[in-house]
PDB file of N, CA and C in Angstrom:
ATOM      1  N   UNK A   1      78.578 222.751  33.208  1.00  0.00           N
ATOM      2  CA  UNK A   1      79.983 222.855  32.859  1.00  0.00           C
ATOM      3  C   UNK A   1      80.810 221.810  33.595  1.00  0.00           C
ATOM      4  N   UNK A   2      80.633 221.300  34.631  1.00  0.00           N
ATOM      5  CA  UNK A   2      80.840 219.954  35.619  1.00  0.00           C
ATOM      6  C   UNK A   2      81.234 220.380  36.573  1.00  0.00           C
ATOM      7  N   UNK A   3      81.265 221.400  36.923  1.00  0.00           N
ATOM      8  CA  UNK A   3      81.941 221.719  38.439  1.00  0.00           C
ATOM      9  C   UNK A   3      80.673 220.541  39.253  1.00  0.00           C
ATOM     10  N   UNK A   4      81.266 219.905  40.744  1.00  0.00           N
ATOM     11  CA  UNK A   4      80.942 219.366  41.815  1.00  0.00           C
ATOM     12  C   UNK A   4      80.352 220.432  42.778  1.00  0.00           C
ATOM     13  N   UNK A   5      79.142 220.706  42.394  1.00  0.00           N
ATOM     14  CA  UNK A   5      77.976 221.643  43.727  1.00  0.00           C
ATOM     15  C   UNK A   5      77.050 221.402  44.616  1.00  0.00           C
ATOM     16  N   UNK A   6      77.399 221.712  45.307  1.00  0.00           N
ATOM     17  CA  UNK A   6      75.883 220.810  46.198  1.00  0.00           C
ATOM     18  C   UNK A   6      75.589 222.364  47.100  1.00  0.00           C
ATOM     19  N   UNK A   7      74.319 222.646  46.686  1.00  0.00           N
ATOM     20  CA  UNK A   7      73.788 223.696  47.305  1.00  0.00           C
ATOM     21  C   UNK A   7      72.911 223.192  48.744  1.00  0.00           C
ATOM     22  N   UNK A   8      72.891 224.177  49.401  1.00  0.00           N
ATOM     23  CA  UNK A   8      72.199 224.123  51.044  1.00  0.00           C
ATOM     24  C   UNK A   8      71.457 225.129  50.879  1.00  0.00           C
ATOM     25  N   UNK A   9      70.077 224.990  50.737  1.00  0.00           N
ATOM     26  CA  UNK A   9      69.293 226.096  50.557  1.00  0.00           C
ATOM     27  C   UNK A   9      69.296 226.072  52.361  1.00  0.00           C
ATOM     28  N   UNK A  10      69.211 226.138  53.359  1.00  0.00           N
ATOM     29  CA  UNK A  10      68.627 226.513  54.374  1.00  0.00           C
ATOM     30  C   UNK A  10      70.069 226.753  54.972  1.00  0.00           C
ATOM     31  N   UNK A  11      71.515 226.636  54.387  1.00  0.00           N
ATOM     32  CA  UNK A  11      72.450 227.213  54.992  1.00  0.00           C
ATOM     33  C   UNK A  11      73.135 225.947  55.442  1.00  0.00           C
ATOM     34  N   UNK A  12      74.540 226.403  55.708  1.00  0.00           N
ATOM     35  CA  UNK A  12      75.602 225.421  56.844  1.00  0.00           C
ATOM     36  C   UNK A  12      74.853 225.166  58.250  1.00  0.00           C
ATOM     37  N   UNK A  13      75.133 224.066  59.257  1.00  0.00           N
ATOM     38  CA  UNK A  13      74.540 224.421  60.409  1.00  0.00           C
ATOM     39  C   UNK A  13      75.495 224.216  61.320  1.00  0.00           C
ATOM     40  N   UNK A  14      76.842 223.498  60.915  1.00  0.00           N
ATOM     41  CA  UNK A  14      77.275 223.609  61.733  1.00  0.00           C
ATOM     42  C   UNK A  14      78.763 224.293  61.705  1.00  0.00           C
ATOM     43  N   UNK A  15      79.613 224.722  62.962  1.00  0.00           N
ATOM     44  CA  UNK A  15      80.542 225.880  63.216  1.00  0.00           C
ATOM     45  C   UNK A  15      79.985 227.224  63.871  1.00  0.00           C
ATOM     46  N   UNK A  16      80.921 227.939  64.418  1.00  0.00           N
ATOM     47  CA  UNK A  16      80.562 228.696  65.145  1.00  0.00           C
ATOM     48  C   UNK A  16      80.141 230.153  63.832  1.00  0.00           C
ATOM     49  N   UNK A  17      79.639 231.118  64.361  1.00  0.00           N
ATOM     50  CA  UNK A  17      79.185 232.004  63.331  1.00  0.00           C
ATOM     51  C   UNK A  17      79.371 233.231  64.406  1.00  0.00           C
ATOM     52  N   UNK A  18      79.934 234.162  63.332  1.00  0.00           N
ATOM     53  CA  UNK A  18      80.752 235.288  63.758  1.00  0.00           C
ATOM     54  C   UNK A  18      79.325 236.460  63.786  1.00  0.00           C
ATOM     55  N   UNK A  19      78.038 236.443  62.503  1.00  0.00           N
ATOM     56  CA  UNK A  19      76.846 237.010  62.625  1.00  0.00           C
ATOM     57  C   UNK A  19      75.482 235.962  62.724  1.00  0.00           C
ATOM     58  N   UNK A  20      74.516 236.245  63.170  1.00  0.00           N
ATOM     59  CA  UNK A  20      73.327 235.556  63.150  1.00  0.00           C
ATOM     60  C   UNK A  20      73.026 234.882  61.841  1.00  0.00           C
ATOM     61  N   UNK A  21      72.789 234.135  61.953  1.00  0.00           N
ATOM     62  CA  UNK A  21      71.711 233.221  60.924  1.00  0.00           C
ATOM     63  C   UNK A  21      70.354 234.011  60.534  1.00  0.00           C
ATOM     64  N   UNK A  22      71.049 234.019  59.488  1.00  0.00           N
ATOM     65  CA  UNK A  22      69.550 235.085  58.345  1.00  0.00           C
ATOM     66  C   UNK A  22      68.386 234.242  57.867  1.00  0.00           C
ATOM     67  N   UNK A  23      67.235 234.596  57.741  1.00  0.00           N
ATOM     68  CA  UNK A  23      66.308 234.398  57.306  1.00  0.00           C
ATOM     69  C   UNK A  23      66.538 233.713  55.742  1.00  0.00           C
ATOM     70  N   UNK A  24      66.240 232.623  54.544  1.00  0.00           N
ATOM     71  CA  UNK A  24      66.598 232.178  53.745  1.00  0.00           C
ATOM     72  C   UNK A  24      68.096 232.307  53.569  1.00  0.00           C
ATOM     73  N   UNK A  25      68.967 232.193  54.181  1.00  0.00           N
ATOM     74  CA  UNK A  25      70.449 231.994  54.082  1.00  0.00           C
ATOM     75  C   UNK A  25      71.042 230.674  53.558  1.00  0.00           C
ATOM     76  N   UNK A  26      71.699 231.138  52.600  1.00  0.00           N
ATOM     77  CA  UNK A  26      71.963 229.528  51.372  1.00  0.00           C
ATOM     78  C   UNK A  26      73.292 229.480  51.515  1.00  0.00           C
ATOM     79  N   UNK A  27      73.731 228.251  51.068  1.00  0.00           N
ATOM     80  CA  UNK A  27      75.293 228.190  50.794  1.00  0.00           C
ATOM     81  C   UNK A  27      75.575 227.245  49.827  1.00  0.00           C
ATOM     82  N   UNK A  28      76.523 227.065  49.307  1.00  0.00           N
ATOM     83  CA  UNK A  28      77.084 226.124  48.284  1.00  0.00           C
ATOM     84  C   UNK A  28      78.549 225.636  48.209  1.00  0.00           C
ATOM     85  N   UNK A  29      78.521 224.272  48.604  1.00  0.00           N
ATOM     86  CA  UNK A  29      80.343 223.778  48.608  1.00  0.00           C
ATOM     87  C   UNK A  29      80.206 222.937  47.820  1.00  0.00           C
ATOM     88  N   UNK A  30      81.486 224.061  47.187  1.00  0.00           N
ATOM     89  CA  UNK A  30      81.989 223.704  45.648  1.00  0.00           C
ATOM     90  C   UNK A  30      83.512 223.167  45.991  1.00  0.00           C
ATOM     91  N   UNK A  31      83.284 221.285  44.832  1.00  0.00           N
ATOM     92  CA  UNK A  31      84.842 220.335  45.821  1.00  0.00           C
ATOM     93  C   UNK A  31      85.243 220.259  44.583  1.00  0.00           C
ATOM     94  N   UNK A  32      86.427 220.813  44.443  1.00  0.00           N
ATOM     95  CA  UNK A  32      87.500 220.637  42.992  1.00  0.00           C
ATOM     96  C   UNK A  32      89.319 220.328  43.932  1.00  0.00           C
ATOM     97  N   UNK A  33      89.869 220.219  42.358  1.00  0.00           N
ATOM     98  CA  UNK A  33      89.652 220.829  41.493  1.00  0.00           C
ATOM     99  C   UNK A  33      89.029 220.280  40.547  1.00  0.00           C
ATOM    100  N   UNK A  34      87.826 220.718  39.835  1.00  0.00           N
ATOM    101  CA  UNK A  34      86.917 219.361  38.461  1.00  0.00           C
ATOM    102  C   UNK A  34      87.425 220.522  37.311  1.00  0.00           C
ATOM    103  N   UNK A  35      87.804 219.689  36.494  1.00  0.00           N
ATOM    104  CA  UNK A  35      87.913 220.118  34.580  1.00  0.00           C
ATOM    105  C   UNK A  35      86.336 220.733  34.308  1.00  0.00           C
ATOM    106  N   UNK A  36      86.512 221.953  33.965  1.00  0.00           N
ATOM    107  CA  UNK A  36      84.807 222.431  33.231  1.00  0.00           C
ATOM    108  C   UNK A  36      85.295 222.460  31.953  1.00  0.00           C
ATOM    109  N   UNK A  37      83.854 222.003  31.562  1.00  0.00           N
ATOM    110  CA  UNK A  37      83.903 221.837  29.764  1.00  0.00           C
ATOM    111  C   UNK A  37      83.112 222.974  29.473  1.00  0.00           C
ATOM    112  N   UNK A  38      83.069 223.585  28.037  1.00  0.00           N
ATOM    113  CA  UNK A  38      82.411 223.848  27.456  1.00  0.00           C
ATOM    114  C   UNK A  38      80.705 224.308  27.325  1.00  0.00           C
ATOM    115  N   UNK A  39      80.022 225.256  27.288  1.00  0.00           N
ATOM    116  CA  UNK A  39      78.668 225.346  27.370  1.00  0.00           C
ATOM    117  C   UNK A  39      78.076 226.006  27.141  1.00  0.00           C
ATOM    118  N   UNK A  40      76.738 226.257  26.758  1.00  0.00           N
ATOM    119  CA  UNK A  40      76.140 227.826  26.275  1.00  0.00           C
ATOM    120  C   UNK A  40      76.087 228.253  27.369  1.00  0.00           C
ATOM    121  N   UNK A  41      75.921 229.444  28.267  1.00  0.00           N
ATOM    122  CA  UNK A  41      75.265 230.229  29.510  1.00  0.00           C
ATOM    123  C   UNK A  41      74.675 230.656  28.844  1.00  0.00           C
ATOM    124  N   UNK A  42      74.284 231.831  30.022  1.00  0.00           N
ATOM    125  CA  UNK A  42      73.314 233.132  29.829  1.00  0.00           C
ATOM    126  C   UNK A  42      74.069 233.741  31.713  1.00  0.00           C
ATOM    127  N   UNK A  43      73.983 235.060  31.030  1.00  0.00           N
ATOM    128  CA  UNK A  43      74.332 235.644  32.564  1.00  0.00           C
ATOM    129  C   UNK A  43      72.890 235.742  33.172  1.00  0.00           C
ATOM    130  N   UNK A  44      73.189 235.088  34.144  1.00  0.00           N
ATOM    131  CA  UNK A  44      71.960 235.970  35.284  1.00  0.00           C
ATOM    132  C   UNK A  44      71.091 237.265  35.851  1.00  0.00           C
ATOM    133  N   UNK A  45      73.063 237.598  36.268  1.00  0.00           N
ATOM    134  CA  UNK A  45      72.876 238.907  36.908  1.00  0.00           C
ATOM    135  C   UNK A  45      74.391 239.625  36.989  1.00  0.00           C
ATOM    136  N   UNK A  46      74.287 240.479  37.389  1.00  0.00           N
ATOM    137  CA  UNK A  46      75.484 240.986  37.495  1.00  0.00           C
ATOM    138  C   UNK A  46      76.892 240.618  38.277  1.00  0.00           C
ATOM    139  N   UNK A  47      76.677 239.897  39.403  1.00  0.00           N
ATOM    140  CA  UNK A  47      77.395 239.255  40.232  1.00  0.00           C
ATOM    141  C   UNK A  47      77.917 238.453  39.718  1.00  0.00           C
ATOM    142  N   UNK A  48      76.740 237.148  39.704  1.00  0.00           N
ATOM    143  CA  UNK A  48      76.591 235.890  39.478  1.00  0.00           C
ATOM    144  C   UNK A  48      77.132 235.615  37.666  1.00  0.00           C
ATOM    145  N   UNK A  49      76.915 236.904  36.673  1.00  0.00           N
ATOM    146  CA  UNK A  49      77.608 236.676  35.524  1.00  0.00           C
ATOM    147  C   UNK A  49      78.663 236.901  35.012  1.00  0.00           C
ATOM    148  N   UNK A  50      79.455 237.687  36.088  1.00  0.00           N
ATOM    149  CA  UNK A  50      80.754 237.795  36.125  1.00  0.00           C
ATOM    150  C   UNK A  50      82.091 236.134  36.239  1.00  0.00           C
ATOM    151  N   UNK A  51      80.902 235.578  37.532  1.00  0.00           N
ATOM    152  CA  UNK A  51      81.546 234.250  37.439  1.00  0.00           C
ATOM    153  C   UNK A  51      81.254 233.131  36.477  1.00  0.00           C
ATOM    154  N   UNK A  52      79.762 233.442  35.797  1.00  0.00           N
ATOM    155  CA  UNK A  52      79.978 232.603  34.598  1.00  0.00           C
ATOM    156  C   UNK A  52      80.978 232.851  33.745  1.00  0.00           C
ATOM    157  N   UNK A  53      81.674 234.008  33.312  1.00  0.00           N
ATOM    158  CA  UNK A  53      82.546 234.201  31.990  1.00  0.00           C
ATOM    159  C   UNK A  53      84.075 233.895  32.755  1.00  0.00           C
ATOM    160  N   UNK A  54      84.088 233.934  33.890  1.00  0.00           N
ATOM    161  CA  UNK A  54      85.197 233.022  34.882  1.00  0.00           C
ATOM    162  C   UNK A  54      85.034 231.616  34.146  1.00  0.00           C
ATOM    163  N   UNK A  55      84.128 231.067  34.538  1.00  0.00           N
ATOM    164  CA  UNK A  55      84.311 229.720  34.251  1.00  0.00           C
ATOM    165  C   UNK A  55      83.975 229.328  32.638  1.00  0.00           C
ATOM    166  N   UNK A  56      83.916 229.768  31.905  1.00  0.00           N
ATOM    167  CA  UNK A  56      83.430 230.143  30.509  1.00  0.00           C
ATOM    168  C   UNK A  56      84.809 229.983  30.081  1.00  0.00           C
ATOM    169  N   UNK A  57      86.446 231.285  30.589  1.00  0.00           N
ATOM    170  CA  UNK A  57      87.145 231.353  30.317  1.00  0.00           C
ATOM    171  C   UNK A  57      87.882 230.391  30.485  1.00  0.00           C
ATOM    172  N   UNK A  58      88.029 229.614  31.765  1.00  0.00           N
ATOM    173  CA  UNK A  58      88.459 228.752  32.037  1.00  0.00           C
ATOM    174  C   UNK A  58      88.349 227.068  31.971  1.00  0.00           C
ATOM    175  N   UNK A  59      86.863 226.969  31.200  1.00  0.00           N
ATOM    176  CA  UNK A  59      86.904 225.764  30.560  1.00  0.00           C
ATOM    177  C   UNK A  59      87.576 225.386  29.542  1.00  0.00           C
ATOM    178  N   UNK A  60      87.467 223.839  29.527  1.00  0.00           N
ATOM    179  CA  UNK A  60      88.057 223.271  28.133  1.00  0.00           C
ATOM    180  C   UNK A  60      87.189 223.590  27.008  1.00  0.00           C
ATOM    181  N   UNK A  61      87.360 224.171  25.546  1.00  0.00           N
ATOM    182  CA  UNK A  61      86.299 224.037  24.344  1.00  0.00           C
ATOM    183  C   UNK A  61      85.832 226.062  24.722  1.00  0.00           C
ATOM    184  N   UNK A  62      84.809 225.622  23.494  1.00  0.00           N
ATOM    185  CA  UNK A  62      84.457 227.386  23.327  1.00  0.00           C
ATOM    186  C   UNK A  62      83.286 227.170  24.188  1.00  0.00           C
ATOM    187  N   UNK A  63      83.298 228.750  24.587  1.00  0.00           N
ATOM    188  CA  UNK A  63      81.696 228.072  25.200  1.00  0.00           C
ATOM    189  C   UNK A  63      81.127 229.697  24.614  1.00  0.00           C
ATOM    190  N   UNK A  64      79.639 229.686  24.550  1.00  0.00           N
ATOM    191  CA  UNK A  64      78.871 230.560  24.426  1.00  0.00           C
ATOM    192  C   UNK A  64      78.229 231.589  25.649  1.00  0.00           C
ATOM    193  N   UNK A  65      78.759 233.112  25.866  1.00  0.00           N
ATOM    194  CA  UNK A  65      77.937 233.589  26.798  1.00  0.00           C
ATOM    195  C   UNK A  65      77.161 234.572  26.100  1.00  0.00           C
ATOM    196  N   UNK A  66      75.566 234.531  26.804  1.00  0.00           N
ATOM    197  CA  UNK A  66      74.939 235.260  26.242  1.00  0.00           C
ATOM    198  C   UNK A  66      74.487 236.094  27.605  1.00  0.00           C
ATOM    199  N   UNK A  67      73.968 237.477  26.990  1.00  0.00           N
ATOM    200  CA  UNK A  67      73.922 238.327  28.471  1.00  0.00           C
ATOM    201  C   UNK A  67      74.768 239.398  28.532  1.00  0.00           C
ATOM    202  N   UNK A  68      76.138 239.395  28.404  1.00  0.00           N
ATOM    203  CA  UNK A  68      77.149 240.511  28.869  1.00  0.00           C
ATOM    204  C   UNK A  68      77.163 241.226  28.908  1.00  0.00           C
ATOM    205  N   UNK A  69      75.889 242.273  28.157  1.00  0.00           N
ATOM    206  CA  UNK A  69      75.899 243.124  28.303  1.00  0.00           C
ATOM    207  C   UNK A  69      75.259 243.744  29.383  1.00  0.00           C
ATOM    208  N   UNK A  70      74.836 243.256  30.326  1.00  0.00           N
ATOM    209  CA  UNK A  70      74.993 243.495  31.714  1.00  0.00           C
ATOM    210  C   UNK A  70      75.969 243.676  32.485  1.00  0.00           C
ATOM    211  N   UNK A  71      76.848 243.032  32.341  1.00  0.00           N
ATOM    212  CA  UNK A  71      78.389 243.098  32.465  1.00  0.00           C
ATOM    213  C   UNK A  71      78.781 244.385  32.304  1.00  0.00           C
ATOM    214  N   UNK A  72      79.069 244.413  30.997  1.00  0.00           N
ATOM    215  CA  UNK A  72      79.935 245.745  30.604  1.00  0.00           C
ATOM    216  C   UNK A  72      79.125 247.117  31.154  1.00  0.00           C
ATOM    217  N   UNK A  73      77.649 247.225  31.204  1.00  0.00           N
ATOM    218  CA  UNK A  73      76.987 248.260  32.286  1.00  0.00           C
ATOM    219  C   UNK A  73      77.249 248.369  33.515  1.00  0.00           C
ATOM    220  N   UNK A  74      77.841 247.639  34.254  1.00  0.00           N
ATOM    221  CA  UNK A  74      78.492 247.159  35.679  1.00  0.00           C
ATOM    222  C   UNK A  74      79.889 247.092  35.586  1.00  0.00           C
ATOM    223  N   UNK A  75      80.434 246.928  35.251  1.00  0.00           N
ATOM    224  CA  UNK A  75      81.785 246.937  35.133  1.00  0.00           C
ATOM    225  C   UNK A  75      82.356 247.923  34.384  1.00  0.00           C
ATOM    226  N   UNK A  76      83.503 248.733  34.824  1.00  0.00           N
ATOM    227  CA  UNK A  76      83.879 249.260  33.547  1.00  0.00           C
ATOM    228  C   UNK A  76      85.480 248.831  32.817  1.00  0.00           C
ATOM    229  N   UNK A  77      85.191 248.957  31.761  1.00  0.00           N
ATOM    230  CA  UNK A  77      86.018 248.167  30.204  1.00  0.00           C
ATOM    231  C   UNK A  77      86.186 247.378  30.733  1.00  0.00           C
ATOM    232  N   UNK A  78      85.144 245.987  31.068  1.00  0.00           N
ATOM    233  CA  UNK A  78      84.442 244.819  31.167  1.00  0.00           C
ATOM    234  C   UNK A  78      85.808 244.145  30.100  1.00  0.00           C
ATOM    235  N   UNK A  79      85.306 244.290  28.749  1.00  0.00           N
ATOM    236  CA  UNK A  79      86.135 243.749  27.937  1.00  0.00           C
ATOM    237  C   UNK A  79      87.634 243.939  27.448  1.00  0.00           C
ATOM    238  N   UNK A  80      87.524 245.440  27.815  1.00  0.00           N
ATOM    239  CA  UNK A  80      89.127 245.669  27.778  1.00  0.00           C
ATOM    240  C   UNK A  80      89.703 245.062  28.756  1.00  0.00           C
ATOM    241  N   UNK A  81      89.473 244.842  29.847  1.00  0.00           N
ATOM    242  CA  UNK A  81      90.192 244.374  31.010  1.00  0.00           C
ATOM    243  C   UNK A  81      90.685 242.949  30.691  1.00  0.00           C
ATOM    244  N   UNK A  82      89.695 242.163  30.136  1.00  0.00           N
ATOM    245  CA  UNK A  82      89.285 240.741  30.132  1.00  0.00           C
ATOM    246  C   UNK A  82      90.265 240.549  29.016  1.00  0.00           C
ATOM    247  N   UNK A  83      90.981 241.352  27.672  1.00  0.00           N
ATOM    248  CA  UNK A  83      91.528 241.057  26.727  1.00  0.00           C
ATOM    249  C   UNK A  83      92.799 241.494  27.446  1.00  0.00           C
ATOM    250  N   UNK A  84      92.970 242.680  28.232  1.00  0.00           N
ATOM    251  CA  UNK A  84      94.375 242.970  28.742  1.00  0.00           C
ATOM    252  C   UNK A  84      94.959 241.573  29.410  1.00  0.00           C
ATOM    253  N   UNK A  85      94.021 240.776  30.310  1.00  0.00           N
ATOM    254  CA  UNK A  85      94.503 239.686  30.968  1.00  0.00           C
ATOM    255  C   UNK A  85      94.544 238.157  30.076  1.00  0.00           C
ATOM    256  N   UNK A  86      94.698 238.588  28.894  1.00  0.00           N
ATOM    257  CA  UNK A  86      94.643 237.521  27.666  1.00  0.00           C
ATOM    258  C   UNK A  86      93.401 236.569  27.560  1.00  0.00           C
ATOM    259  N   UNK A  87      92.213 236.937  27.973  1.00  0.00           N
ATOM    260  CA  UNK A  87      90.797 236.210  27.324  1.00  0.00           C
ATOM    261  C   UNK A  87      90.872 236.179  26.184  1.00  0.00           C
ATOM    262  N   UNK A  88      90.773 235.161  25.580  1.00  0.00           N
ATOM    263  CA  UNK A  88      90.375 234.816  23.983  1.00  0.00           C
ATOM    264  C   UNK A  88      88.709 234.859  23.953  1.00  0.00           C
ATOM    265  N   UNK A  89      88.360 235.819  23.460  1.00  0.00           N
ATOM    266  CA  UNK A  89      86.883 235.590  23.349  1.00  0.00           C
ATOM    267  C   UNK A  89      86.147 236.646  21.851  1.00  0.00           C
ATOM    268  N   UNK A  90      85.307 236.941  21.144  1.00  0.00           N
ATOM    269  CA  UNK A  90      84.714 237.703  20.460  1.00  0.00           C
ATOM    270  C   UNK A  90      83.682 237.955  20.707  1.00  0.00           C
ATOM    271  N   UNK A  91      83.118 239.263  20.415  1.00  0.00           N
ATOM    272  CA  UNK A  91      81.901 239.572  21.057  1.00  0.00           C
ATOM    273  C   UNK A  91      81.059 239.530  19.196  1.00  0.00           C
ATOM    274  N   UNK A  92      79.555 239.141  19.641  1.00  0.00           N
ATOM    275  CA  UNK A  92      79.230 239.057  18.471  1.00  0.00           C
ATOM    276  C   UNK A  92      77.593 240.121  19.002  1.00  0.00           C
ATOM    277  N   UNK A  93      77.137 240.323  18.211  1.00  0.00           N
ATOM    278  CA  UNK A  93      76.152 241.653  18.462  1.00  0.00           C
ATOM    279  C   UNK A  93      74.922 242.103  17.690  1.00  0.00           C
TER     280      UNK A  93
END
């Protein structure tokens, strides 16, 4: 979608840290603001597919999410909410 990511699989190393350093501890700095375009997804997971239809909504162009219905099992009125806050989207099924 173009966001600017650069993942750290083994974590930040440097700054002070308020808890220990975990075992596979990742991070990701994300440098905007970048224009996202358009794209098919797929949700992941439940977390992580919440912020795809974030950025889904907020790109330029239509984009395709497939998945949500993970979503709406996790969330509740997933879609009502998402139309109360003016998402333009259709669900197809």
């Amino acid at each position: 979608m173009g966001a600017d990511i650069v993942v750290h699989p083994h974590g930040l190393q440097d700054g002070p840290r308020r808890v220990p350093r975990r075992k596979l501890e990742q991070a990701a700095v994300i440098t905007g603001p970048t224009p996202l375009h358009a794209a098919d997804i797929v949700v992941p997971d439940l977390r992580g597919g919440y912020s795809h239809v974030i950025a889904a909504l907020t790109a330029e162009g239509e984009s395709q999410v497939s998945g949500v219905d993970i979503l709406s099992r996790g969330y509740e009125k997933f879609l009502v909410k998402l139309a109360a806050l003016g998402a333009d989207f259709d669900v197809v099924r």
